[in-house]
PDB file of N, CA and C in Angstrom:
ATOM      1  N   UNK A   1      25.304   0.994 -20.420  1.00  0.00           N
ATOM      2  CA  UNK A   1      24.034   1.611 -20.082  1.00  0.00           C
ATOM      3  C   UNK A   1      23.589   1.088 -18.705  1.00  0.00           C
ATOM      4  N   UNK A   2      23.233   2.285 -17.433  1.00  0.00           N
ATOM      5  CA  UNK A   2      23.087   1.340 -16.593  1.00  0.00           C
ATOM      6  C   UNK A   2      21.362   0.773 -16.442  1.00  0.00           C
ATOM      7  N   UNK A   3      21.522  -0.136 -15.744  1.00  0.00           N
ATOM      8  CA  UNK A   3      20.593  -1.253 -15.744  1.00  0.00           C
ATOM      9  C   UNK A   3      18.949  -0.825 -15.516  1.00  0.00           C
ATOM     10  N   UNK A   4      18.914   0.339 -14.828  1.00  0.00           N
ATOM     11  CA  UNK A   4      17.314   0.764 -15.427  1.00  0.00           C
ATOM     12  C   UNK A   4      16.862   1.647 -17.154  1.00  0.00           C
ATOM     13  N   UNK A   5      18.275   2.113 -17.540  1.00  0.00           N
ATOM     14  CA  UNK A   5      17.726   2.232 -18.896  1.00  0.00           C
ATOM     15  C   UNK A   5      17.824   0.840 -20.205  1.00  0.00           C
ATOM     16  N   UNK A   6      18.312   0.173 -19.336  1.00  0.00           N
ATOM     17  CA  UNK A   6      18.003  -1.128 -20.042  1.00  0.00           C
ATOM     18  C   UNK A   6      17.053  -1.416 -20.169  1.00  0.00           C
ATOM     19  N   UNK A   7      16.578  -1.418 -19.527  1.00  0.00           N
ATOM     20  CA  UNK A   7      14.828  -2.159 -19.320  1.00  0.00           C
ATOM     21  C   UNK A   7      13.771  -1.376 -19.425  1.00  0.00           C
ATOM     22  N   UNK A   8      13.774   0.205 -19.945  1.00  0.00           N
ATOM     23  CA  UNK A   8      13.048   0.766 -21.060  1.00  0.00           C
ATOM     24  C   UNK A   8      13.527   0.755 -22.661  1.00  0.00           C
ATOM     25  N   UNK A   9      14.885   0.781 -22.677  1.00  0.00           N
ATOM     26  CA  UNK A   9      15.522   0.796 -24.286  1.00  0.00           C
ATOM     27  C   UNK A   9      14.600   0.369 -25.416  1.00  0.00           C
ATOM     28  N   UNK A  10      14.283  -1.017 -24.767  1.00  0.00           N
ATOM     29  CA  UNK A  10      13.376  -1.320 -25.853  1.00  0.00           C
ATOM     30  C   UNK A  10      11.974  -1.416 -25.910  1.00  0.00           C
ATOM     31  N   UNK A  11      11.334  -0.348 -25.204  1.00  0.00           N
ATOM     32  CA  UNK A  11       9.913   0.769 -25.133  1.00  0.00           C
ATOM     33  C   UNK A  11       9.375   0.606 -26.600  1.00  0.00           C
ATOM     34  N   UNK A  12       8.294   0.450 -27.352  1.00  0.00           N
ATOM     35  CA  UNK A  12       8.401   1.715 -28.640  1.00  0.00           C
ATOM     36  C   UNK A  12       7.029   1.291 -28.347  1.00  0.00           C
ATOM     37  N   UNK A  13       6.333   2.323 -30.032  1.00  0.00           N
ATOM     38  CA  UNK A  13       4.744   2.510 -29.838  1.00  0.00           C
ATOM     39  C   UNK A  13       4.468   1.342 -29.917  1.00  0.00           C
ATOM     40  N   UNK A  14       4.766   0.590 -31.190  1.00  0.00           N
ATOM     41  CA  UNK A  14       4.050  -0.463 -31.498  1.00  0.00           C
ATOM     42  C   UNK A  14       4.087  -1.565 -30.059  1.00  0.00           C
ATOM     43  N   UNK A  15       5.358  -1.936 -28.930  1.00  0.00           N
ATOM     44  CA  UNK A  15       5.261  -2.518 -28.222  1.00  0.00           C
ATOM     45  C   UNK A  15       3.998  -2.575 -27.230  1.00  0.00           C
ATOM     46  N   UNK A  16       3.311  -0.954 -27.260  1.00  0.00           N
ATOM     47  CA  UNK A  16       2.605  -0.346 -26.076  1.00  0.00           C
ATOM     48  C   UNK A  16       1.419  -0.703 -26.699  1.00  0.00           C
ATOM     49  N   UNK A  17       1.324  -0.423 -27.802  1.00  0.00           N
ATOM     50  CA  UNK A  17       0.142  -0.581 -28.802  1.00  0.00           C
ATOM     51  C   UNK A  17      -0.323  -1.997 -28.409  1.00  0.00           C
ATOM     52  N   UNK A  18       0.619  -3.618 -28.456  1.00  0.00           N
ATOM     53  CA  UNK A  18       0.115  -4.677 -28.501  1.00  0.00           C
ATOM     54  C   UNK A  18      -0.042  -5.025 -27.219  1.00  0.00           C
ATOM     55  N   UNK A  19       0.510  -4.358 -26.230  1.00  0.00           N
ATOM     56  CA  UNK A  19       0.344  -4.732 -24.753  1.00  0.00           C
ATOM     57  C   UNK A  19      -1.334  -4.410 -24.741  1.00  0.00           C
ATOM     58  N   UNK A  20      -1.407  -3.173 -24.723  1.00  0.00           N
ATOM     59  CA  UNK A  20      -2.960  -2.660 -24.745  1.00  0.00           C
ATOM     60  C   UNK A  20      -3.911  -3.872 -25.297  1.00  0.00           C
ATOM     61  N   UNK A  21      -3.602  -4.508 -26.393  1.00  0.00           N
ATOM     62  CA  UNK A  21      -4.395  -4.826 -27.193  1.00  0.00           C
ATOM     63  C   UNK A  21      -4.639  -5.860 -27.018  1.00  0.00           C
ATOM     64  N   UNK A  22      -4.197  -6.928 -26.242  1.00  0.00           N
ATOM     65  CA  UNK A  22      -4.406  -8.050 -25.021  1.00  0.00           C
ATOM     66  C   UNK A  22      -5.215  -7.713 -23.995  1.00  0.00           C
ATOM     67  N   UNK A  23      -5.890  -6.432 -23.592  1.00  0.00           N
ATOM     68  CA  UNK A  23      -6.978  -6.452 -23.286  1.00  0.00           C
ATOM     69  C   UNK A  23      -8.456  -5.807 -24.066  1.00  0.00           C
ATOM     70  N   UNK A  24      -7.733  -5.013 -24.686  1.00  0.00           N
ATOM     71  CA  UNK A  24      -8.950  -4.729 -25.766  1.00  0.00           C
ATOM     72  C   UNK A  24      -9.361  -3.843 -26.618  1.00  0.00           C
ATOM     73  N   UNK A  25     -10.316  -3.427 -27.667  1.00  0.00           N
ATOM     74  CA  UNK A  25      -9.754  -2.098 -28.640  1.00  0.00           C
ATOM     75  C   UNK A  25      -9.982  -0.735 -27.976  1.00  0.00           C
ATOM     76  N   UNK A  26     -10.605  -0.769 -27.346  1.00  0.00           N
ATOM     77  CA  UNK A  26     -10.595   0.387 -26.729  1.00  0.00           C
ATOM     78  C   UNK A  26      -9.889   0.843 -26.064  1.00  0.00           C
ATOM     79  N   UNK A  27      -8.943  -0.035 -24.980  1.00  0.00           N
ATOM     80  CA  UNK A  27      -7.831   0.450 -24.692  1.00  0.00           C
ATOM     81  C   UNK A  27      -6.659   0.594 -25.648  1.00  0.00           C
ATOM     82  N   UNK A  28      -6.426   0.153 -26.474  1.00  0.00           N
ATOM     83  CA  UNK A  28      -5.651   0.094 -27.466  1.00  0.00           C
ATOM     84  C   UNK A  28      -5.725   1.375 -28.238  1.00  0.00           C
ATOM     85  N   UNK A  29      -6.819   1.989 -28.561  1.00  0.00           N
ATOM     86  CA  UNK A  29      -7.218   3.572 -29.011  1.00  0.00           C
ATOM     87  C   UNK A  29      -6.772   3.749 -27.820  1.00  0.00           C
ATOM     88  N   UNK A  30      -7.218   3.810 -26.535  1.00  0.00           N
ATOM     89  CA  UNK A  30      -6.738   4.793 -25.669  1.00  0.00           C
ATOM     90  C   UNK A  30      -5.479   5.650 -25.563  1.00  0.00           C
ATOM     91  N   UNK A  31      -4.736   4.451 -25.263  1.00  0.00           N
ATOM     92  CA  UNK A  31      -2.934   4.165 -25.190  1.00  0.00           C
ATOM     93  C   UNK A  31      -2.450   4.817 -26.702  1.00  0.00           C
ATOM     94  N   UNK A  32      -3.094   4.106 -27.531  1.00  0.00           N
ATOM     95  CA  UNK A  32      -2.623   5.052 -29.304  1.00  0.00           C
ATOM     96  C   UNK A  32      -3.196   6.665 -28.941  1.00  0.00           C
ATOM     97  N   UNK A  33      -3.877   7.126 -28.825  1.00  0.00           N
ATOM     98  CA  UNK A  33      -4.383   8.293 -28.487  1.00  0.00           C
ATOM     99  C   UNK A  33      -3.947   8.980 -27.604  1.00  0.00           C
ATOM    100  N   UNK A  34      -3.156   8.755 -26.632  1.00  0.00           N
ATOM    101  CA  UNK A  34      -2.380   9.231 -25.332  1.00  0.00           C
ATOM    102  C   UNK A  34      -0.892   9.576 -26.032  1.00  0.00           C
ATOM    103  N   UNK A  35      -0.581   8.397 -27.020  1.00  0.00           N
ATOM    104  CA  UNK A  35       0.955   8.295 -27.405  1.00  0.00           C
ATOM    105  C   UNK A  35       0.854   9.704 -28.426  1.00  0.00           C
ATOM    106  N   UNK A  36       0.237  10.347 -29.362  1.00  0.00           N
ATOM    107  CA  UNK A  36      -0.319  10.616 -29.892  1.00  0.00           C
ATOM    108  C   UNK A  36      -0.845  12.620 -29.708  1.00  0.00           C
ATOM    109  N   UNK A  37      -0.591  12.683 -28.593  1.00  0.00           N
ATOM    110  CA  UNK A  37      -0.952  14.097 -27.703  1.00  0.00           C
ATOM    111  C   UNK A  37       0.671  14.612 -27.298  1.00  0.00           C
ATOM    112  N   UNK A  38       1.513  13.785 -27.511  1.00  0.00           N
ATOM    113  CA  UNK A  38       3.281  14.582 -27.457  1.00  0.00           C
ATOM    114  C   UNK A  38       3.139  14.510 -28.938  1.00  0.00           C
ATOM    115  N   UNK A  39       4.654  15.126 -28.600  1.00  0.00           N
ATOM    116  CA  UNK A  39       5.305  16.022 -29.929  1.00  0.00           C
ATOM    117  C   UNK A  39       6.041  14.174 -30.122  1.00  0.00           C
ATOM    118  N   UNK A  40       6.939  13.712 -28.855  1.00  0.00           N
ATOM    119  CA  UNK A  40       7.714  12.356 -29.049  1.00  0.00           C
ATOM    120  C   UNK A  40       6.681  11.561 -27.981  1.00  0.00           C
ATOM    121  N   UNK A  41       6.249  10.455 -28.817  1.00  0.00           N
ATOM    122  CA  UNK A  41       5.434   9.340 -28.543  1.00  0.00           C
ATOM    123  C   UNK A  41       6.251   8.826 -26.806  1.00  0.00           C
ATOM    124  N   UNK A  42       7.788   9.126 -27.240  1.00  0.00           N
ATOM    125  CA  UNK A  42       8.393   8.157 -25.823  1.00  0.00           C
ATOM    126  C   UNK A  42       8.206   9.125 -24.958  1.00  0.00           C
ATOM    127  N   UNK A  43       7.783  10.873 -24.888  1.00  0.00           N
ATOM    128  CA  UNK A  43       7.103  11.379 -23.843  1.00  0.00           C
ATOM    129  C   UNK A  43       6.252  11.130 -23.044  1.00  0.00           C
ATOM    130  N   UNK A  44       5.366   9.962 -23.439  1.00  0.00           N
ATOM    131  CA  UNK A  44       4.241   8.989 -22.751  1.00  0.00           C
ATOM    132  C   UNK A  44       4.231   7.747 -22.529  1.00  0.00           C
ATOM    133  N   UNK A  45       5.269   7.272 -22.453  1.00  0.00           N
ATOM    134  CA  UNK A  45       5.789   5.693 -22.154  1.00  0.00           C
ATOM    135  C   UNK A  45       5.574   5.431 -20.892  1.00  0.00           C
ATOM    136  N   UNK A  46       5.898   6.186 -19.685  1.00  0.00           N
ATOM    137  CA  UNK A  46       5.732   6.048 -18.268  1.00  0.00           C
ATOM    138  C   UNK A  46       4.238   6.363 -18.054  1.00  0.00           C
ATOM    139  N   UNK A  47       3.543   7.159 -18.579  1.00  0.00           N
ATOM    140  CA  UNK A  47       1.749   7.180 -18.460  1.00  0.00           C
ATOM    141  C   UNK A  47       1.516   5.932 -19.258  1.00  0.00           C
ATOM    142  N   UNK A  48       1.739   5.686 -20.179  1.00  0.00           N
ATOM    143  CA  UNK A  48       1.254   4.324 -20.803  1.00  0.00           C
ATOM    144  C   UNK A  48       1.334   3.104 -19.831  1.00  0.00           C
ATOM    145  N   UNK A  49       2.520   3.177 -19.333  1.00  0.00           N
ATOM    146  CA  UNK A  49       3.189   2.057 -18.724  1.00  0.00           C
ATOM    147  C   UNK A  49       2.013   1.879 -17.677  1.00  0.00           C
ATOM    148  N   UNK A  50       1.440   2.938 -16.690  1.00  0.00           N
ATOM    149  CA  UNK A  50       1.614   3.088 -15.602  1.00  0.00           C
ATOM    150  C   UNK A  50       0.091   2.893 -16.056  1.00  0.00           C
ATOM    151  N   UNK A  51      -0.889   3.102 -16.510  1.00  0.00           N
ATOM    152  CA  UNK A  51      -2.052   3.115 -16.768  1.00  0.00           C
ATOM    153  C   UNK A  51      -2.386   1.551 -17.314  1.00  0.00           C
ATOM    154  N   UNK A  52      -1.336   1.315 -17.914  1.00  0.00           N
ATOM    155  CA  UNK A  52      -1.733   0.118 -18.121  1.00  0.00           C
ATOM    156  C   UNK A  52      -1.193  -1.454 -17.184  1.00  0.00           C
ATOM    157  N   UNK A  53      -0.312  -0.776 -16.096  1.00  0.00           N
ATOM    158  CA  UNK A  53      -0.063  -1.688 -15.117  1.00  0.00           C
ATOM    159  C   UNK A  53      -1.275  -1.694 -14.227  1.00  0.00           C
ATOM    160  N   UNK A  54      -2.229  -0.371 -14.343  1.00  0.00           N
ATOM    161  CA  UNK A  54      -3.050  -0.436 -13.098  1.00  0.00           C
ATOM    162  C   UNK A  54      -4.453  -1.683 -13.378  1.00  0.00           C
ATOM    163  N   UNK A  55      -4.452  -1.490 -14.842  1.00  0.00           N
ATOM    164  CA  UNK A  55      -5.409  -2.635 -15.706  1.00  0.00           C
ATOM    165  C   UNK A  55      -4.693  -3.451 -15.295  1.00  0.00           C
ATOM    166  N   UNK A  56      -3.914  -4.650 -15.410  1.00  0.00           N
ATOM    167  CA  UNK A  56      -3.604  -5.784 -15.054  1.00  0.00           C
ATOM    168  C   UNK A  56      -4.242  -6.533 -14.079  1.00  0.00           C
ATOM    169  N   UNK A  57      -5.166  -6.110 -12.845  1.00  0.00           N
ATOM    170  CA  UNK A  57      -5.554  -6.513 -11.433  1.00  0.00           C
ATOM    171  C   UNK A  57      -6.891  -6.197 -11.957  1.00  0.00           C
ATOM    172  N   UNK A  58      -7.396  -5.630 -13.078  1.00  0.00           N
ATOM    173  CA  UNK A  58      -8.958  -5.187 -13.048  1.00  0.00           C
ATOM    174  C   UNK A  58      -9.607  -5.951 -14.628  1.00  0.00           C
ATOM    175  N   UNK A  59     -10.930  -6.696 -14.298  1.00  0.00           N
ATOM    176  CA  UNK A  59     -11.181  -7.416 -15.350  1.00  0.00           C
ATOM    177  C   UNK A  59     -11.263  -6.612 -16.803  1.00  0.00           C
ATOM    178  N   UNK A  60     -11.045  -7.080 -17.549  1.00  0.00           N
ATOM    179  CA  UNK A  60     -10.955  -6.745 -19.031  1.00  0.00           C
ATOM    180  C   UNK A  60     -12.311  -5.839 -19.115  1.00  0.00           C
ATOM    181  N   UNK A  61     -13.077  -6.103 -19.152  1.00  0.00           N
ATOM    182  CA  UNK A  61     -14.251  -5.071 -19.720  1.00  0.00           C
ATOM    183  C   UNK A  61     -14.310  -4.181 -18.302  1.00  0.00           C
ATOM    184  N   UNK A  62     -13.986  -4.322 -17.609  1.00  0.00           N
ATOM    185  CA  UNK A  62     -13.694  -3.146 -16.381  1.00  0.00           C
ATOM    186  C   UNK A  62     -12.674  -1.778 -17.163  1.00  0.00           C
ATOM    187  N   UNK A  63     -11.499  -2.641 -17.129  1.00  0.00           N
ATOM    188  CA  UNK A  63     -11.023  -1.979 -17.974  1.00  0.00           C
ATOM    189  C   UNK A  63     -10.712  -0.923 -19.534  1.00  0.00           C
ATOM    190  N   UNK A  64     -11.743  -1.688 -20.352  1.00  0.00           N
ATOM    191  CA  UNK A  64     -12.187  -1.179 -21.612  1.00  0.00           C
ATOM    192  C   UNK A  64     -13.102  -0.052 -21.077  1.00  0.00           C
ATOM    193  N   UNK A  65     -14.126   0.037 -20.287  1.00  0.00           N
ATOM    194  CA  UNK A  65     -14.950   0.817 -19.719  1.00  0.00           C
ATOM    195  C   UNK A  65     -14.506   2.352 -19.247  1.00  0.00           C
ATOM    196  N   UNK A  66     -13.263   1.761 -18.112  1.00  0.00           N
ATOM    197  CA  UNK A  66     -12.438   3.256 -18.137  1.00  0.00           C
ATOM    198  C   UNK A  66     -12.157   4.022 -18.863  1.00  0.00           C
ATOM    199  N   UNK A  67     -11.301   3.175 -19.871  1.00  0.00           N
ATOM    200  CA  UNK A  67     -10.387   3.388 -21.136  1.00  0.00           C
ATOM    201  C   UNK A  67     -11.115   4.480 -22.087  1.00  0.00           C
ATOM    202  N   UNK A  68     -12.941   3.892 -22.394  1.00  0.00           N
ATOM    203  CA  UNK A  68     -13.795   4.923 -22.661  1.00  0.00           C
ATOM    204  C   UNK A  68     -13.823   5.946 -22.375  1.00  0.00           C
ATOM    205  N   UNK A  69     -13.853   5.856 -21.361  1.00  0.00           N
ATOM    206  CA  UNK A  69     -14.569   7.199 -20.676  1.00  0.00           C
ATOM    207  C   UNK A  69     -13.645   8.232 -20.449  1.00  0.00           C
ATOM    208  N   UNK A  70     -12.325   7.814 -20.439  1.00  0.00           N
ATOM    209  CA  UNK A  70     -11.299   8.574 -20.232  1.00  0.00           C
ATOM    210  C   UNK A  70     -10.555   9.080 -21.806  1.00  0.00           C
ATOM    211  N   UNK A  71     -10.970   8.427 -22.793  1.00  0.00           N
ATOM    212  CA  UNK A  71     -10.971   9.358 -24.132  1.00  0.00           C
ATOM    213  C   UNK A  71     -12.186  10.265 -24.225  1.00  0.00           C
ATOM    214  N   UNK A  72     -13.715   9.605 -23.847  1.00  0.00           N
ATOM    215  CA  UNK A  72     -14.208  10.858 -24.189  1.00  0.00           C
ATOM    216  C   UNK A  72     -14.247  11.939 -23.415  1.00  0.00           C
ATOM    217  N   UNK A  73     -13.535  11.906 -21.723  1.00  0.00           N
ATOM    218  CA  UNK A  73     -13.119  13.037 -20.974  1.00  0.00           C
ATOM    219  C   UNK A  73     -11.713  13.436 -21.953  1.00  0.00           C
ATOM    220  N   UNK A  74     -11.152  13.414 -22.440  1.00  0.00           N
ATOM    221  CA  UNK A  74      -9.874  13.713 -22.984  1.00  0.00           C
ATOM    222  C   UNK A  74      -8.631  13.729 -21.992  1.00  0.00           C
ATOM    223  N   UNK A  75      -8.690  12.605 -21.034  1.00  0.00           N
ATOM    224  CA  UNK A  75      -8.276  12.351 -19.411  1.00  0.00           C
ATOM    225  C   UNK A  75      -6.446  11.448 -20.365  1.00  0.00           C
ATOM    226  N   UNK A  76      -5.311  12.711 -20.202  1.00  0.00           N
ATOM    227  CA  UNK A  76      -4.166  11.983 -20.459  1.00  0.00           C
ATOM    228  C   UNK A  76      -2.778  12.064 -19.698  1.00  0.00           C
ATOM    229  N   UNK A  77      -3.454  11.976 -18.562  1.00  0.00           N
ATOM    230  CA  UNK A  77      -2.793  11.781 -17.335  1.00  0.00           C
ATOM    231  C   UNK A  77      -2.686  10.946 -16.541  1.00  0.00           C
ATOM    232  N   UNK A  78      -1.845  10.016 -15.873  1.00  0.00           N
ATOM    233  CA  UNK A  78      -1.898   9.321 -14.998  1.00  0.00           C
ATOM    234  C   UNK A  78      -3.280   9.028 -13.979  1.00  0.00           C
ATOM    235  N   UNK A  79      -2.564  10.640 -13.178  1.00  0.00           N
ATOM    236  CA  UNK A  79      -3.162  11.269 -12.213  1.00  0.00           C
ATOM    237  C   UNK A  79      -4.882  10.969 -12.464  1.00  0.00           C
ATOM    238  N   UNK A  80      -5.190  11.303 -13.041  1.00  0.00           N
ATOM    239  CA  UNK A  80      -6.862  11.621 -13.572  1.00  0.00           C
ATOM    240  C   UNK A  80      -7.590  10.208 -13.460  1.00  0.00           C
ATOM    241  N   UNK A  81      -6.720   9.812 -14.842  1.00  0.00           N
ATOM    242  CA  UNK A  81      -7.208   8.542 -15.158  1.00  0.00           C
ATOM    243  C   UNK A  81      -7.148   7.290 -13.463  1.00  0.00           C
ATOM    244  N   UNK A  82      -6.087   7.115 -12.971  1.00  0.00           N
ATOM    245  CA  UNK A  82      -6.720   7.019 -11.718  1.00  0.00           C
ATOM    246  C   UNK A  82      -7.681   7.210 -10.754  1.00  0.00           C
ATOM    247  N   UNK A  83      -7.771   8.081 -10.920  1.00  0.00           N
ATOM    248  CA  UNK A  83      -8.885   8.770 -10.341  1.00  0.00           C
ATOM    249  C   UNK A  83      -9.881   8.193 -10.972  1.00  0.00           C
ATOM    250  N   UNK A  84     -10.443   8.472 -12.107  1.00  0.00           N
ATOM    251  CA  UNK A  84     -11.464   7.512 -12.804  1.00  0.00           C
ATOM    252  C   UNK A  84     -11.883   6.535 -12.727  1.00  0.00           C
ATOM    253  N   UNK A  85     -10.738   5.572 -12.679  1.00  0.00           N
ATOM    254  CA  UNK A  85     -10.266   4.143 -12.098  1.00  0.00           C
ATOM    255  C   UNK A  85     -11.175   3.588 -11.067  1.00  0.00           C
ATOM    256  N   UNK A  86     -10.063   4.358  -9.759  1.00  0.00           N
ATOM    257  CA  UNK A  86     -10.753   4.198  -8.864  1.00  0.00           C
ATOM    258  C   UNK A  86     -12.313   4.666  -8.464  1.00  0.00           C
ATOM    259  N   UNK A  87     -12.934   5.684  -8.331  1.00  0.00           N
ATOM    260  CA  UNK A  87     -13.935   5.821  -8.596  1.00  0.00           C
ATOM    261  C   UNK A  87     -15.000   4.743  -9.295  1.00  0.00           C
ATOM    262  N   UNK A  88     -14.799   4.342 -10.465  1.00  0.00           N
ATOM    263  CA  UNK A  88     -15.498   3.119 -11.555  1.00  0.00           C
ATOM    264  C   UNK A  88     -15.291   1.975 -10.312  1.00  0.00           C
ATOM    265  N   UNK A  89     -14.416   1.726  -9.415  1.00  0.00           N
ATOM    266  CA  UNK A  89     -13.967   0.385  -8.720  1.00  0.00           C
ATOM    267  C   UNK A  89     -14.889   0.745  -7.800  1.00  0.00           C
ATOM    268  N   UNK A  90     -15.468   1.989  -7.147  1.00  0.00           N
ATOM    269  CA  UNK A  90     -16.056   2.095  -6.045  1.00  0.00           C
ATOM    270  C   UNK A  90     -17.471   1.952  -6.230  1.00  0.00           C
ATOM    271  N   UNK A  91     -17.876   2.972  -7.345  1.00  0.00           N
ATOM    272  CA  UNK A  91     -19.747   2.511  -8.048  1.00  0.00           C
ATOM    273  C   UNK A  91     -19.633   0.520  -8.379  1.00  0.00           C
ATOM    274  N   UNK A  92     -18.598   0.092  -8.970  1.00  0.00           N
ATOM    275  CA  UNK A  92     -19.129  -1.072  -9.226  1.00  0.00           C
ATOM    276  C   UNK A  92     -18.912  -2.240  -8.046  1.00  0.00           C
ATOM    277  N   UNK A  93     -18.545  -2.052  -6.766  1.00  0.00           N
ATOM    278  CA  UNK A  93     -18.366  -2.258  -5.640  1.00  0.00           C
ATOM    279  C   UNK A  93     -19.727  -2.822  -5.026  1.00  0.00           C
ATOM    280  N   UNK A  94     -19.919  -4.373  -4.397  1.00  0.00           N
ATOM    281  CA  UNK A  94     -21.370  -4.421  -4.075  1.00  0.00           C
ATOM    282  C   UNK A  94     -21.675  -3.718  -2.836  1.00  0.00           C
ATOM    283  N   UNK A  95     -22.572  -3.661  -2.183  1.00  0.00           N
ATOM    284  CA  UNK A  95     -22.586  -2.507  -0.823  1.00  0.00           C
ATOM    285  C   UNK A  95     -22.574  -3.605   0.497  1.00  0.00           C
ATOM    286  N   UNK A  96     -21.700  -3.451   1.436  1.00  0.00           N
ATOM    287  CA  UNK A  96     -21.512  -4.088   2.289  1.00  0.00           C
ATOM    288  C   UNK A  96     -22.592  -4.871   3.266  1.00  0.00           C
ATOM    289  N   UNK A  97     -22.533  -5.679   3.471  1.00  0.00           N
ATOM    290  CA  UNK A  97     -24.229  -6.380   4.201  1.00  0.00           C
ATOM    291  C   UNK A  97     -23.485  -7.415   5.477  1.00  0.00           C
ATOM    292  N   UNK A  98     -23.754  -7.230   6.116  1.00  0.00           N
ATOM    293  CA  UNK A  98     -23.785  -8.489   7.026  1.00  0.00           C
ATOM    294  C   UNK A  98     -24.397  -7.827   8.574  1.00  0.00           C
ATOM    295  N   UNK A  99     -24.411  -8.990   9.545  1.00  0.00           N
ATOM    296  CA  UNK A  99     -25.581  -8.567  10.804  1.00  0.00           C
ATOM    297  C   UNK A  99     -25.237  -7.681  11.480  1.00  0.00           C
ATOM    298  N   UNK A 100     -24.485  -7.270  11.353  1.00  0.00           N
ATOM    299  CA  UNK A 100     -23.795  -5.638  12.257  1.00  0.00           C
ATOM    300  C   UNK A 100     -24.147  -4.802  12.096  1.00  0.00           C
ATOM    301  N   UNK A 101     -24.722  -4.341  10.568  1.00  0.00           N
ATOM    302  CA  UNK A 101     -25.348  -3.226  10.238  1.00  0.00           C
ATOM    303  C   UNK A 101     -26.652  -2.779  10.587  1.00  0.00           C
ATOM    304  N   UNK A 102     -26.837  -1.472  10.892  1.00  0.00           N
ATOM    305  CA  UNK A 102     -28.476  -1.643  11.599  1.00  0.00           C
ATOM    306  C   UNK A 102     -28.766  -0.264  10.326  1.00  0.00           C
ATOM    307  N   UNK A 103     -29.832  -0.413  10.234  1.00  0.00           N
ATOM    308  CA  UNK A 103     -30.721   0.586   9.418  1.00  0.00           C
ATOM    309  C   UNK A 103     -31.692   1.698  10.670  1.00  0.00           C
ATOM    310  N   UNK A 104     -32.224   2.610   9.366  1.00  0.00           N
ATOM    311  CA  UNK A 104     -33.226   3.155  10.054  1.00  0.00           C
ATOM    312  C   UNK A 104     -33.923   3.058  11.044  1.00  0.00           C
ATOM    313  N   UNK A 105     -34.687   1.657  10.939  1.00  0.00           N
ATOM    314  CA  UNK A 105     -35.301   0.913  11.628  1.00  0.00           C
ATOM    315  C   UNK A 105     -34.869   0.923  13.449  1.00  0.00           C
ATOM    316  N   UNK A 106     -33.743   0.496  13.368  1.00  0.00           N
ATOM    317  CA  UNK A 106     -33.297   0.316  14.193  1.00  0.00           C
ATOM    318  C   UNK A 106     -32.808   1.721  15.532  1.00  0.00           C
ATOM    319  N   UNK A 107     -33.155   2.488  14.636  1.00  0.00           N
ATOM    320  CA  UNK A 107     -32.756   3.577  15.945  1.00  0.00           C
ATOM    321  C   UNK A 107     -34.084   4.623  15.999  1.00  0.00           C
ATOM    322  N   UNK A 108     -34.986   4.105  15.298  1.00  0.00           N
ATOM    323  CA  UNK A 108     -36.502   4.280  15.381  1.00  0.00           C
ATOM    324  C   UNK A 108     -36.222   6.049  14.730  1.00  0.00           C
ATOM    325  N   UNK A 109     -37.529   6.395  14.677  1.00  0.00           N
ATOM    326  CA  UNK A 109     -37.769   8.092  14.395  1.00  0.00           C
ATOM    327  C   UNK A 109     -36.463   9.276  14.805  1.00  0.00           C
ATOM    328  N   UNK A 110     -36.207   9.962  14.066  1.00  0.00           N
ATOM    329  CA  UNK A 110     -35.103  11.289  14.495  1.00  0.00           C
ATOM    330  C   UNK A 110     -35.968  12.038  15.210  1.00  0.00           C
ATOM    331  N   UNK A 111     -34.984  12.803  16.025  1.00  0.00           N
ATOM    332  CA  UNK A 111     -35.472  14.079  16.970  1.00  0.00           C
ATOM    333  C   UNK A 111     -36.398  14.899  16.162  1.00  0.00           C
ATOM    334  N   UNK A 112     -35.728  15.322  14.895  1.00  0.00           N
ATOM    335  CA  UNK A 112     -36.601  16.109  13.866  1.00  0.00           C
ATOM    336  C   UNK A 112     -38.073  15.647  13.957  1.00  0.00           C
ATOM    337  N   UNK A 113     -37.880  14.460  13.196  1.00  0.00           N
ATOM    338  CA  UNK A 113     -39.448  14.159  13.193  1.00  0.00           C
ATOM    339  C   UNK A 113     -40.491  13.822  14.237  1.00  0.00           C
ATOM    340  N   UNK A 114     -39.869  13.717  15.774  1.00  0.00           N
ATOM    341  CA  UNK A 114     -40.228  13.829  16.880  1.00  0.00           C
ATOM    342  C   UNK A 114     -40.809  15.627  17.182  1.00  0.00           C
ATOM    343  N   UNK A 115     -39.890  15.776  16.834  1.00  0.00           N
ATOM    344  CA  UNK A 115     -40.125  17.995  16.986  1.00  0.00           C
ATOM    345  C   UNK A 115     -41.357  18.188  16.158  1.00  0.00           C
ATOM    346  N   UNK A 116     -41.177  17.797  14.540  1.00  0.00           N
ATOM    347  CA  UNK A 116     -42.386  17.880  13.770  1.00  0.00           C
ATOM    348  C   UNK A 116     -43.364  17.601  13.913  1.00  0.00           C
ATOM    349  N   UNK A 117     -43.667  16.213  14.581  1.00  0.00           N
ATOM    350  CA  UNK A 117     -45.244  15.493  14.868  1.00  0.00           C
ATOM    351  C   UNK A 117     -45.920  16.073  16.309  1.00  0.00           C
ATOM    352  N   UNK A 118     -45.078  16.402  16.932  1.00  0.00           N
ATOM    353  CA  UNK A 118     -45.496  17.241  18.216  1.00  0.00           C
ATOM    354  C   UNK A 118     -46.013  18.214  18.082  1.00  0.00           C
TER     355      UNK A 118
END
């Protein structure tokens, strides 16, 4: 067998099931619920895989959070669920600050409201 089907061979649900479940139940429904939408469970091994490699770098309840939201979108795609992902990474993102930034303030009244008060 050559050497990359080695290293899925031994894939199965229950493996995907306990990976999930080291971060939490909700992902764990997720991933069961994804496996679950084929006819053969190993039709979703590479979305499993791949959804759940992207959790690895993102804190646990970050993660459970997606995982939500992407069962109750019925989101069982890679593609999507990325998308989701990222997005969730960008709202929970603090907003950039330091002395470079100038506000409103700083470039005083718009033309508009110059045109208006005139």
């Amino acid at each position: 067998m050559p050497e990359k089907h080695k290293a899925v061979a031994d894939w199965s649900p229950e493996r995907f099931r306990s990976w999930a479940a080291k971060t939490g139940p909700k992902t764990e429904a997720y991933i069961t619920w994804l496996m679950e939408q084929r006819e053969h469970p190993e039709q979703s091994f590479k979305t499993c895989a791949g959804i759940l490699r992207m959790g690895q770098n993102a804190p646990r309840q970050y993660m459970e959070q997606v995982c939500e939201q992407a069962l109750a979108a019925n989101i069982y795609t890679h593609k999507y669920f990325e998308r989701l992902f990222k997005k969730q990474e960008e709202q929970a993102a603090p907003p950039i600050t330091h002395q470079n930034i100038r506000g409103q303030e700083y470039y005083g009244p718009s033309l508009a409201e110059e045109a208006f008060n005139a």
